[in-house]
Protein backbone atom coordinates (compact mmCIF):
# COMPACT_ATOMS: atom_id res chain seq x y z
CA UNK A 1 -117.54 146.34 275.75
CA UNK A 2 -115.62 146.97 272.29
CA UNK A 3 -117.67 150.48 270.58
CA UNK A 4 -118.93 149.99 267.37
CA UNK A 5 -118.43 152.45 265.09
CA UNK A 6 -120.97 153.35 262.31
CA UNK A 7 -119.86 155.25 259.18
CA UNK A 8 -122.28 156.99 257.58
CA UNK A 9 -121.59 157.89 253.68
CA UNK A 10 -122.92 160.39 252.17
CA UNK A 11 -122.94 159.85 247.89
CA UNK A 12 -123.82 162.98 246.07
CA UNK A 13 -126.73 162.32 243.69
CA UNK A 14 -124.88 162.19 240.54
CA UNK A 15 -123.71 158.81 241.90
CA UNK A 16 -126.85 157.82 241.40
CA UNK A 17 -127.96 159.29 238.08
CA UNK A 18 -126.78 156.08 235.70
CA UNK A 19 -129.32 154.03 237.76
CA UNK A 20 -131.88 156.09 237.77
CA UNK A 21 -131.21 156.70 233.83
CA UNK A 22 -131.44 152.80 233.55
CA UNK A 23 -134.42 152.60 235.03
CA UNK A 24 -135.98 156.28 233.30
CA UNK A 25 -134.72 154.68 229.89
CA UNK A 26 -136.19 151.35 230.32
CA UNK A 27 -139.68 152.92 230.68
CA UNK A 28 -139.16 155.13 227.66
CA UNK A 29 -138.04 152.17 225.87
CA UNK A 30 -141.50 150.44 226.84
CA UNK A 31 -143.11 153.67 225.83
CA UNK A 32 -141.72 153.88 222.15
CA UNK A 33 -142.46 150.10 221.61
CA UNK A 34 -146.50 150.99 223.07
CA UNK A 35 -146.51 153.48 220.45
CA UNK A 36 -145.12 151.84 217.49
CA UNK A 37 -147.96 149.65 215.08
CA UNK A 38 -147.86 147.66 212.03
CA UNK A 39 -149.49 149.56 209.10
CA UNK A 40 -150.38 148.02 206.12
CA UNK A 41 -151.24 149.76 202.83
CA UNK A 42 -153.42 148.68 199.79
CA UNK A 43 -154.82 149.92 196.81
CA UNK A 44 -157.55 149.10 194.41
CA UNK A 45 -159.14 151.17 191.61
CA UNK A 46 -156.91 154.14 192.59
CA UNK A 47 -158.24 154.03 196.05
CA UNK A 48 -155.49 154.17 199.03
CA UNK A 49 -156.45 152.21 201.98
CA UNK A 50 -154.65 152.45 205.31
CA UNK A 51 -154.79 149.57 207.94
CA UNK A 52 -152.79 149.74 211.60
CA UNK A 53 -153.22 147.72 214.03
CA UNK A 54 -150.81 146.71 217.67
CA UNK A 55 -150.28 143.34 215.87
CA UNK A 56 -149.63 142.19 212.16
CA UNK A 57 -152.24 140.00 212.54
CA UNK A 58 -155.06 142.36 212.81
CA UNK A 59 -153.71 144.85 210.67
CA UNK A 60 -154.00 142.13 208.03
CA UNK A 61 -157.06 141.01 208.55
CA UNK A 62 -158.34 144.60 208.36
CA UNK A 63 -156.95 145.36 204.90
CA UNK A 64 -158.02 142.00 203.45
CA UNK A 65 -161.80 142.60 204.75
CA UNK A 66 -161.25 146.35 203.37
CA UNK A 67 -159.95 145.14 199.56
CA UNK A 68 -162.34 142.60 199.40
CA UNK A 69 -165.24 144.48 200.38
CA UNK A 70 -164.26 146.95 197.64
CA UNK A 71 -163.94 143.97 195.16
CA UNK A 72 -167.42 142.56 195.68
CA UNK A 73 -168.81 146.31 195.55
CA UNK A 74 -167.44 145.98 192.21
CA UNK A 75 -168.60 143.16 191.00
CA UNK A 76 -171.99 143.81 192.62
CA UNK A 77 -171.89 140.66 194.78
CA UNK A 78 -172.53 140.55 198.17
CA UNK A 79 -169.54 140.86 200.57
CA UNK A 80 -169.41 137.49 202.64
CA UNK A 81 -168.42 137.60 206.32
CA UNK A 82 -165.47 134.94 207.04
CA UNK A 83 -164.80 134.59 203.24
CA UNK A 84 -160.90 134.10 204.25
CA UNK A 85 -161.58 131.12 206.52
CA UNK A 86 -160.12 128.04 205.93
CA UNK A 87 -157.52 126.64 203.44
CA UNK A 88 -160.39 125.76 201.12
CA UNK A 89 -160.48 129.63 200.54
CA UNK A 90 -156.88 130.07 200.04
CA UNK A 91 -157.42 130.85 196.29
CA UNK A 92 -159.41 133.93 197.42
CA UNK A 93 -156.54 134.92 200.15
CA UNK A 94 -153.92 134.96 197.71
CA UNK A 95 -156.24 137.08 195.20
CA UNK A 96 -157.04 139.46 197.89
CA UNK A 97 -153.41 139.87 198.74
CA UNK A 98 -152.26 141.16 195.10
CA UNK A 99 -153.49 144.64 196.37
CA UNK A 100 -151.65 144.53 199.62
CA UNK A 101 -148.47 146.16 200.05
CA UNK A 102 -145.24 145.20 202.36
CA UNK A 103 -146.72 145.71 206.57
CA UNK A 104 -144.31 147.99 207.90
CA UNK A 105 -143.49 147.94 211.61
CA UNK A 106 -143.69 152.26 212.31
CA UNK A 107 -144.13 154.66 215.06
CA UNK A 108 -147.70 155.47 215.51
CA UNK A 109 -147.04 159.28 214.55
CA UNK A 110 -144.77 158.40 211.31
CA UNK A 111 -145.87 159.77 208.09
CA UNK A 112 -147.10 157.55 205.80
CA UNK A 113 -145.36 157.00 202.75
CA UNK A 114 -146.54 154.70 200.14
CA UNK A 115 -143.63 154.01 198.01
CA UNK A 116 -141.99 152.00 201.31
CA UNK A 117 -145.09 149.80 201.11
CA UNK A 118 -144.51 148.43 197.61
CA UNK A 119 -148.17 148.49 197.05
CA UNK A 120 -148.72 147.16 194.04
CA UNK A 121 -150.94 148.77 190.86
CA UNK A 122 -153.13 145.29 190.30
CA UNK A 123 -155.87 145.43 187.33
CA UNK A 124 -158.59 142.85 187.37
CA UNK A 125 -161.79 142.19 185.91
CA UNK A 126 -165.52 141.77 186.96
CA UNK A 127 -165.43 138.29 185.78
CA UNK A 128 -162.15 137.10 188.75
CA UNK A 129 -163.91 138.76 191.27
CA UNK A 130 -167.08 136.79 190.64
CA UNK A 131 -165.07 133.49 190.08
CA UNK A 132 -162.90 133.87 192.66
CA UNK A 133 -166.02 134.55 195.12
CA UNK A 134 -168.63 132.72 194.01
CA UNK A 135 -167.72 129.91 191.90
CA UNK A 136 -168.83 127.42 194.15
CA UNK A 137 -172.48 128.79 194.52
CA UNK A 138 -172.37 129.53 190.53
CA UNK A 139 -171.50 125.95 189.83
CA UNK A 140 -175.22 124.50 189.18
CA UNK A 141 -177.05 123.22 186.62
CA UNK A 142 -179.14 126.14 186.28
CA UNK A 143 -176.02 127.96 185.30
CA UNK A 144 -173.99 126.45 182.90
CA UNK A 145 -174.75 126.03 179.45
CA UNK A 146 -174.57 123.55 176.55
CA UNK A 147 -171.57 124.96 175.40
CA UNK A 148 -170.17 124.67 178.43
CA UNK A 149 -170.36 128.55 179.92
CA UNK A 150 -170.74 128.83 183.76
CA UNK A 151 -173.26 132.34 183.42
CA UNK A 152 -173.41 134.56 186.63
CA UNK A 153 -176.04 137.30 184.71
CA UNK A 154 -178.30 137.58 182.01
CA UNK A 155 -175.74 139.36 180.02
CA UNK A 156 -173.73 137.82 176.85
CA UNK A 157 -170.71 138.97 178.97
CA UNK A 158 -171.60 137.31 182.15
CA UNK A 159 -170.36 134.21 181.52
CA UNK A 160 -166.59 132.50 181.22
CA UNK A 161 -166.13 129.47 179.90
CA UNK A 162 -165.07 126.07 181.94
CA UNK A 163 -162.55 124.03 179.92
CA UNK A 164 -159.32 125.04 181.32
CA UNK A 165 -160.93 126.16 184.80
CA UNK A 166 -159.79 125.14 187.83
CA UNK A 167 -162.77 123.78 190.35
CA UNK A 168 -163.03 122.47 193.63
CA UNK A 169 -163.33 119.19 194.73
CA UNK A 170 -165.76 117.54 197.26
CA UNK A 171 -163.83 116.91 200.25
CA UNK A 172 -165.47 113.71 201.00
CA UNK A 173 -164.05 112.62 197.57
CA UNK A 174 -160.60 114.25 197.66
CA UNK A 175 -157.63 111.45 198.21
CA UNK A 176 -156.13 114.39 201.20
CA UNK A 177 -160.36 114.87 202.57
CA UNK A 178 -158.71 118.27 202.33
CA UNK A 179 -158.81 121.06 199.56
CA UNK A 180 -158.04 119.79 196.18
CA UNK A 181 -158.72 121.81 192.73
CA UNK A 182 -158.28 119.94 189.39
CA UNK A 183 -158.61 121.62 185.71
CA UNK A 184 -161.41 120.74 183.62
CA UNK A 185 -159.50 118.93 180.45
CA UNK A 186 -162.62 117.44 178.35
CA UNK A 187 -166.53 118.37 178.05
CA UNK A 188 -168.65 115.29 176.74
CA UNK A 189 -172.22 115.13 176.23
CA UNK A 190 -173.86 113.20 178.66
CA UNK A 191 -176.17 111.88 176.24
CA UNK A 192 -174.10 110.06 174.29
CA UNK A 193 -171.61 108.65 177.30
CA UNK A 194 -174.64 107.42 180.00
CA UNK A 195 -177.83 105.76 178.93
CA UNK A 196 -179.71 107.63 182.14
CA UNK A 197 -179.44 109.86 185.11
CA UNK A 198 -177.17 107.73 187.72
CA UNK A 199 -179.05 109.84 190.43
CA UNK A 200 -182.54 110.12 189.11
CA UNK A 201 -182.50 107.50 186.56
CA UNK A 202 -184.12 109.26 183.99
CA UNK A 203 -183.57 110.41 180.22
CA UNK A 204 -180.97 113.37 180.29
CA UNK A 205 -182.70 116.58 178.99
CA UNK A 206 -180.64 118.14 175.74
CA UNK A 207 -177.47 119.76 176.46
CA UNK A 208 -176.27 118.26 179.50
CA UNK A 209 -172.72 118.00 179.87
CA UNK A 210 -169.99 115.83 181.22
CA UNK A 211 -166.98 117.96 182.67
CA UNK A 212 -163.93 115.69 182.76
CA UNK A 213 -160.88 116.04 185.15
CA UNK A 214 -158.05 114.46 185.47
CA UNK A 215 -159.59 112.30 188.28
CA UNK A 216 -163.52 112.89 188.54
CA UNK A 217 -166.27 113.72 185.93
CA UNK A 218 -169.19 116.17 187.06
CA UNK A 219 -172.56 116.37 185.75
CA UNK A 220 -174.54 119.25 186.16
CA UNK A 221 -177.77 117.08 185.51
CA UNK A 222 -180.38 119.39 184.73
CA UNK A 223 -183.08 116.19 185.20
CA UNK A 224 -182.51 116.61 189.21
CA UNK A 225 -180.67 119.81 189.72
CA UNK A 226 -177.98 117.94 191.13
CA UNK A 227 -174.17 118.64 190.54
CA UNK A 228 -173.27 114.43 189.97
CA UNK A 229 -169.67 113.81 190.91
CA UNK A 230 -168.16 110.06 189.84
CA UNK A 231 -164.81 109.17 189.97
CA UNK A 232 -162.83 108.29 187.14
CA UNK A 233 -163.03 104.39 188.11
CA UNK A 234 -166.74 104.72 187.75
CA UNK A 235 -165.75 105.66 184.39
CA UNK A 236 -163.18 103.73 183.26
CA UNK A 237 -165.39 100.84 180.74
CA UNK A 238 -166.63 103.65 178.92
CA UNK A 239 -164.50 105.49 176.43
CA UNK A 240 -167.06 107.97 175.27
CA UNK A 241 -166.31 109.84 178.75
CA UNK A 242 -163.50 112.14 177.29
């Protein structure tokens, strides 16, 4: 019967140190990427805020809740929960954002330094922050004037006026039955364009309006409290409209 011979080799350990160095440096590599976060800086009325998160997602979500919190405190309006929801709300998004400076990808530990953020010095007023927030739930009869003024106080300051603004349209009405804005070109007075209320049927009081848009016309009909919304076709036979 043939023997079978067994070598045994014995490597020294320092054979074995690259692969161990593989496998020592692929942890640490885990390790740095665990510790490194997104951080996102903003700034509003000389006020530095600091938002870090695992994910750029959260970490912008946290600063946008943080400057817009700040904005309402401002303006003295209350601070809605999910005011960034939607694409309807895109306008306030993108107004948010102006205070937000470049996310930076950084090791949990780095020092923060501002100037790599880019964050911006943005001035705004009392009256965009109220707009931008609460336009919809301003836009009522109760609230806008014969002279066309949508008021959000008592105050002779409180108020901005709507030729030229930008408003929302219903979605049930939009031609996309998604988020549409058109500008308010023409204000006409409802009294002499409509004979009555086309939702109550009755005499409009003095002073109510007729805001024309490129598309629609809006009534904030003071005789119902109802914000009336026709379409231009409903309009078209009568050329005291605009």
């Amino acid at each position: 019967m043939a023997k079978i011979n067994v070598k045994v080799e014995h490597r020294n350990f320092r054979d074995f140190a690259p692969i161990f160095n593989n496998i020592l440096g692929g942890k640490k590599m885990v390790k740095i990427s665990e510790n490194k976060i997104w951080r996102i800086v903003a700034r509003i009325n000389d006020e530095v805020i600091v938002k870090q998160a695992g994910n750029i997602e959260k970490a912008t979500r946290s600063a946008r809740n943080a400057v817009c919190q700040r904005l309402c405190d401002s303006a003295g309006i209350e601070y809605e929960l999910g005011w960034w929801k939607g694409y309807r709300h895109k306008g306030r998004r993108d107004f948010v954002d102006n205070f937000i400076g470049t996310p930076l990808y950084v090791q949990h530990d780095d020092e923060l330094e501002i100037e790599l953020h880019e964050v911006p010095y943005e001035v705004y007023t009392i009256q965009q922050v109220r707009l931008t927030f609460r336009r919809m739930s301003l836009m009522s009869p109760d609230n806008i004037d014969a002279w066309g003024f949508l008021h959000w106080g008592p105050g002779q300051d409180e108020k901005v006026q709507l030729l030229g603004q930008n408003i929302p349209i219903p979605q049930h009405l939009s031609s996309s039955k998604g988020f549409e804005e058109e500008e308010i070109i023409a204000i006409s007075d409802a009294q002499q364009c409509l004979d009555e209320c086309p939702k109550c049927k009755s005499e409009f009081p003095f002073g109510t309006l007729i805001l024309v848009t490129g598309n629609f016309r809006l009534i904030p009909a003071n005789c119902c409290s109802q914000m009336i919304w026709l379409k231009e076709e409903d309009s078209e036979e009568n050329e005291d409209w605009a």
